[in-house]
N, C-alpha and C. Protein backbone atom coordinates (compact mmCIF):
# COMPACT_ATOMS: atom_id res chain seq x y z
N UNK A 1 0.47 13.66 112.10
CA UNK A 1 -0.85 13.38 111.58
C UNK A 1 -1.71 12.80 112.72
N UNK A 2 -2.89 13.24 112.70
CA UNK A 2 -3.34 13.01 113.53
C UNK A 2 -3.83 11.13 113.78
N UNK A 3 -3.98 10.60 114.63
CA UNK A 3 -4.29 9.08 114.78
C UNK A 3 -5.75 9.17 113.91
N UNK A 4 -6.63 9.91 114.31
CA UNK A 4 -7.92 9.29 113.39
C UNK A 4 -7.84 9.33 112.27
N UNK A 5 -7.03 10.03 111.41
CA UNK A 5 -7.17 10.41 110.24
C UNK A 5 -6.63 9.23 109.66
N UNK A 6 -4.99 8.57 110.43
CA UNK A 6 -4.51 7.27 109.87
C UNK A 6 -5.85 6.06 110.08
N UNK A 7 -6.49 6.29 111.30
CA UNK A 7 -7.29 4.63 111.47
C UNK A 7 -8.49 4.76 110.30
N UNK A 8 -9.15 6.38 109.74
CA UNK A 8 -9.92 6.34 108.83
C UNK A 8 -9.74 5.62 107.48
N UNK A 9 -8.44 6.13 107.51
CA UNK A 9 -7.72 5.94 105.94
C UNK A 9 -7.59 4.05 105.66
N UNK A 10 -7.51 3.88 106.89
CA UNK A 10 -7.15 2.39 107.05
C UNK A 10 -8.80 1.39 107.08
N UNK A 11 -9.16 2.18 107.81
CA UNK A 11 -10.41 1.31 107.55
C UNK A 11 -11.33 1.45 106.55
N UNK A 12 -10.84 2.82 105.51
CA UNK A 12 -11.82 2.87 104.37
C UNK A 12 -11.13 1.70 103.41
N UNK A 13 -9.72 1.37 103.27
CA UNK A 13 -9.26 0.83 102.32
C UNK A 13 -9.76 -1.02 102.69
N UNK A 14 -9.94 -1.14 103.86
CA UNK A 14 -10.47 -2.24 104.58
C UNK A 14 -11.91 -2.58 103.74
N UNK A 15 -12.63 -1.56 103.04
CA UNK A 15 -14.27 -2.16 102.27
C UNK A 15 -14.00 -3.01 101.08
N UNK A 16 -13.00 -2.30 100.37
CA UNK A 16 -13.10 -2.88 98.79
C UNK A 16 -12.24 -4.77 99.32
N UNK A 17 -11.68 -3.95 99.92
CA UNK A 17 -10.40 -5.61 100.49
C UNK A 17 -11.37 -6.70 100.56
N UNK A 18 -12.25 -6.63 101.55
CA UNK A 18 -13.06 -7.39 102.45
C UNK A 18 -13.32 -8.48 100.91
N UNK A 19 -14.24 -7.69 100.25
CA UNK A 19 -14.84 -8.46 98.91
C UNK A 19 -14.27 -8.83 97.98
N UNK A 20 -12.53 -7.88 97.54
CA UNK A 20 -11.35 -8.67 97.07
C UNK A 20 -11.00 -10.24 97.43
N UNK A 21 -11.24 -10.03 99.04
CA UNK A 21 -11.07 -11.24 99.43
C UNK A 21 -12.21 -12.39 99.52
N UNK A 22 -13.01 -11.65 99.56
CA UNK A 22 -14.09 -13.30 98.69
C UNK A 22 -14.20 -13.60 97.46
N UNK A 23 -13.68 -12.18 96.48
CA UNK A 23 -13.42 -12.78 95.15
C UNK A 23 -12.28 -14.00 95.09
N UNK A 24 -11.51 -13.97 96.02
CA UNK A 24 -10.17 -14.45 95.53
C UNK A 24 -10.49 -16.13 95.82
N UNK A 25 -11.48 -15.97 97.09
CA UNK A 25 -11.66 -17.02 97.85
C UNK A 25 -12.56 -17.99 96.96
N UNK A 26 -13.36 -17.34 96.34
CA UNK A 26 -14.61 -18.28 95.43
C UNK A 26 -13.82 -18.30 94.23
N UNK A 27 -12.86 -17.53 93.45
CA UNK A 27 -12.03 -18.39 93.28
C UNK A 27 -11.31 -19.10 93.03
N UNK A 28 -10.01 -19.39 94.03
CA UNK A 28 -9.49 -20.65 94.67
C UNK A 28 -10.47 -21.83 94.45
N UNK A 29 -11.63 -21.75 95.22
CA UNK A 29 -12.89 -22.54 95.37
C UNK A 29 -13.37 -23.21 93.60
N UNK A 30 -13.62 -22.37 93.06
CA UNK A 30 -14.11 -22.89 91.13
C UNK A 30 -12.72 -23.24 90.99
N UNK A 31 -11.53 -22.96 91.25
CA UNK A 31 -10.30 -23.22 90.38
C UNK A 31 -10.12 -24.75 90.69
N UNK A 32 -10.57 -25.12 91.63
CA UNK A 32 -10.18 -26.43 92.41
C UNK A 32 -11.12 -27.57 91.89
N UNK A 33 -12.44 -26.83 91.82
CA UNK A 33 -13.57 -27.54 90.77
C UNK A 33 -14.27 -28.40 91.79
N UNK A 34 -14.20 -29.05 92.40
CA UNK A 34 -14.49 -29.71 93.75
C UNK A 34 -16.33 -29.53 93.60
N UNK A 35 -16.34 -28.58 94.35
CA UNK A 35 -17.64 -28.44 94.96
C UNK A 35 -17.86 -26.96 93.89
N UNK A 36 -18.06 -26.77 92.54
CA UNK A 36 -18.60 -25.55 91.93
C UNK A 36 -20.09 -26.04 91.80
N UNK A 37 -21.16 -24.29 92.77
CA UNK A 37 -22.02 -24.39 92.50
C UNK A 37 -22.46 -23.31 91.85
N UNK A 38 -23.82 -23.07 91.50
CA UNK A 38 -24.20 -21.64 90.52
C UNK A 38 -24.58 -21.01 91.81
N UNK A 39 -24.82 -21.30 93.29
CA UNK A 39 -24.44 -19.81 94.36
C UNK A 39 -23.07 -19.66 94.04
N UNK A 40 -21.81 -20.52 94.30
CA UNK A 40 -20.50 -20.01 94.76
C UNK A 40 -20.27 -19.08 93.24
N UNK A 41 -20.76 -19.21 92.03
CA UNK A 41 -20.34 -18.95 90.66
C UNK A 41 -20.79 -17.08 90.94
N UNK A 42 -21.87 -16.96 91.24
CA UNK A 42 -23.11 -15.96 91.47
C UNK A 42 -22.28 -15.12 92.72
N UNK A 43 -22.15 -15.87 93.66
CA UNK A 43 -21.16 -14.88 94.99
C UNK A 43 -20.24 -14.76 94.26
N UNK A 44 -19.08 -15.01 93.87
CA UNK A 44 -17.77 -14.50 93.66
C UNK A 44 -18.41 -13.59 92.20
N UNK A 45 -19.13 -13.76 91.48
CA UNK A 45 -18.90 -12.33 90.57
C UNK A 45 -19.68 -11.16 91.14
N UNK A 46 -20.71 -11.42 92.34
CA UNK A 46 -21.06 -10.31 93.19
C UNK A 46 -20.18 -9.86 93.43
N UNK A 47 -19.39 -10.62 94.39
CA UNK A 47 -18.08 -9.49 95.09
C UNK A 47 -17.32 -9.20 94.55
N UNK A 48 -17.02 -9.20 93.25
CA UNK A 48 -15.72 -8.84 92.31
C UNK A 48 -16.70 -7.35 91.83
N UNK A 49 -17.62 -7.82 91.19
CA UNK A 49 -18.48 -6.41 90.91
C UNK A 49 -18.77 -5.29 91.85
N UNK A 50 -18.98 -5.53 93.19
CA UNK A 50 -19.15 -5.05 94.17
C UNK A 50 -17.60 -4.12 94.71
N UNK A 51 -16.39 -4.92 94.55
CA UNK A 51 -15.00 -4.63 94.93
C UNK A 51 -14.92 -3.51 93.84
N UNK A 52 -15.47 -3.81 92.47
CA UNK A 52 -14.82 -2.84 91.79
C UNK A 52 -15.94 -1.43 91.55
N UNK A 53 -17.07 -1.51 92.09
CA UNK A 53 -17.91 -0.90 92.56
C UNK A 53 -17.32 0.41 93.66
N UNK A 54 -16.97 -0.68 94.75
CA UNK A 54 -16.47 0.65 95.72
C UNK A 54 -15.14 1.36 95.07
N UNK A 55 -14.66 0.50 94.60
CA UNK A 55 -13.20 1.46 93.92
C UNK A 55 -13.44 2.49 93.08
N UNK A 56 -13.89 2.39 92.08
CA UNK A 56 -14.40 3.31 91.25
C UNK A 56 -15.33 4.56 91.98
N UNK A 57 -16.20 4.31 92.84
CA UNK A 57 -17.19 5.46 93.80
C UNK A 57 -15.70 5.90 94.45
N UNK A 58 -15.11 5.23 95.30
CA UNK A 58 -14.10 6.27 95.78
C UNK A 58 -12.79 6.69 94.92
N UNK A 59 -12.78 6.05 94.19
CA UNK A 59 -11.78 6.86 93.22
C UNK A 59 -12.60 8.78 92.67
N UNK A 60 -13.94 8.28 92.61
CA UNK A 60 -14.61 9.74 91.73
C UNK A 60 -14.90 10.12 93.05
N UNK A 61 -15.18 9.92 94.43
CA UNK A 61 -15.13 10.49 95.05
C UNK A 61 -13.93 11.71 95.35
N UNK A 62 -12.72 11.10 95.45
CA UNK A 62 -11.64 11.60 95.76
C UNK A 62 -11.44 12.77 94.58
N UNK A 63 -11.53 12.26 93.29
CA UNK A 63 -11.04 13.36 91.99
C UNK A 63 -11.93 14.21 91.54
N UNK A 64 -13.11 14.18 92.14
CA UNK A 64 -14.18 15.10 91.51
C UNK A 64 -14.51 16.18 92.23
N UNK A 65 -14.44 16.00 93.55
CA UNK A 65 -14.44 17.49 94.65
C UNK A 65 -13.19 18.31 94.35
N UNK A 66 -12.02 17.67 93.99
CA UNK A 66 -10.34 18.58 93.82
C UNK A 66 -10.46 18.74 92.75
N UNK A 67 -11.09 18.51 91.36
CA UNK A 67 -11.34 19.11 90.23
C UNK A 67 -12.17 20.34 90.27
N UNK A 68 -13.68 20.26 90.92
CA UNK A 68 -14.63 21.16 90.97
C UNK A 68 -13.54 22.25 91.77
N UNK A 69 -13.30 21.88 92.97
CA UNK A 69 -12.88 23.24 93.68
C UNK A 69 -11.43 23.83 93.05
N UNK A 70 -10.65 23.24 92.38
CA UNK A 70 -9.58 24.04 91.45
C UNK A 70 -10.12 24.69 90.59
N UNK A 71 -11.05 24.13 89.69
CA UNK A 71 -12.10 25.05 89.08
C UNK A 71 -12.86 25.93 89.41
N UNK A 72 -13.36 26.01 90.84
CA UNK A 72 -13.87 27.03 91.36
C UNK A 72 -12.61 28.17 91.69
N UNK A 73 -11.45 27.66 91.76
CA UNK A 73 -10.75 28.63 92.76
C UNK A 73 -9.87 29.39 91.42
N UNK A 74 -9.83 29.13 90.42
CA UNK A 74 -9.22 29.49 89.07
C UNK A 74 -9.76 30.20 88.57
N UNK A 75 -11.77 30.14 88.44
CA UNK A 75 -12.89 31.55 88.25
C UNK A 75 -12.56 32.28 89.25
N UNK A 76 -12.42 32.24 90.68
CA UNK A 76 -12.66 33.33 91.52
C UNK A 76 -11.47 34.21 92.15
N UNK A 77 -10.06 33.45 91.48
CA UNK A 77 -8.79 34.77 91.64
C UNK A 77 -9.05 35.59 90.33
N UNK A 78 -8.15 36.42 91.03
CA UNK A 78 -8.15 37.77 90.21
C UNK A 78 -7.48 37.50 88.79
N UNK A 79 -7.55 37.71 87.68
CA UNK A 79 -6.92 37.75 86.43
C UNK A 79 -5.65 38.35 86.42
N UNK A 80 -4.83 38.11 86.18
CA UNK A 80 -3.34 39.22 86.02
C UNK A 80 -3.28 39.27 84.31
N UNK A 81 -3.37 40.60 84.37
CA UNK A 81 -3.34 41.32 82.94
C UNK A 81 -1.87 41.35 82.49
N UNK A 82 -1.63 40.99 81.24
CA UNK A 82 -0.07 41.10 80.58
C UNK A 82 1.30 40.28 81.17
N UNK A 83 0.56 39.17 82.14
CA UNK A 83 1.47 38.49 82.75
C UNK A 83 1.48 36.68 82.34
N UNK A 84 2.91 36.72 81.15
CA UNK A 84 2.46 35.13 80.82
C UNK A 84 3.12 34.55 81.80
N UNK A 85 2.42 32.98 81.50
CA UNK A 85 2.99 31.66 82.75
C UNK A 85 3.75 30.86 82.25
């Protein structure tokens, strides 16, 4: 496999993480109670919304081009007449 294809794969999974990890971080942060403010309350459900934001876009990214084109490629072979599957 080629090296870029691994460092792509690696750094796409690197977006949703990033904001996983400030969800987790804000929180740690409210769980502790310490210092809860309505920014830290407001950031951590940004980035949880945001985390599950990119997941979902690349999840339909990934399943919706290999749906369309199986579907395309299923209209455009030939039919076989009298032959069950």
């Amino acid at each position: 496999m080629p090296f870029a294809a691994i460092g792509f794969a690696s750094v796409v999974s690197m977006m949703p993480g990033v904001f996983l990890f400030r969800t987790a971080s804000g929180l740690v942060q409210i769980a502790e109670g310490s210092h809860t403010t309505l920014e830290l309350l407001s950031a951590t459900i940004a980035d949880g919304t945001t985390a599950a934001s990119v997941t979902l876009a690349m999840s339909f990214g990934l399943i919706v081009p290999k749906l369309v084109i199986d579907r395309l490629s299923e209209r455009s072979a030939p039919q076989r007449h009298g032959v069950e599957r």
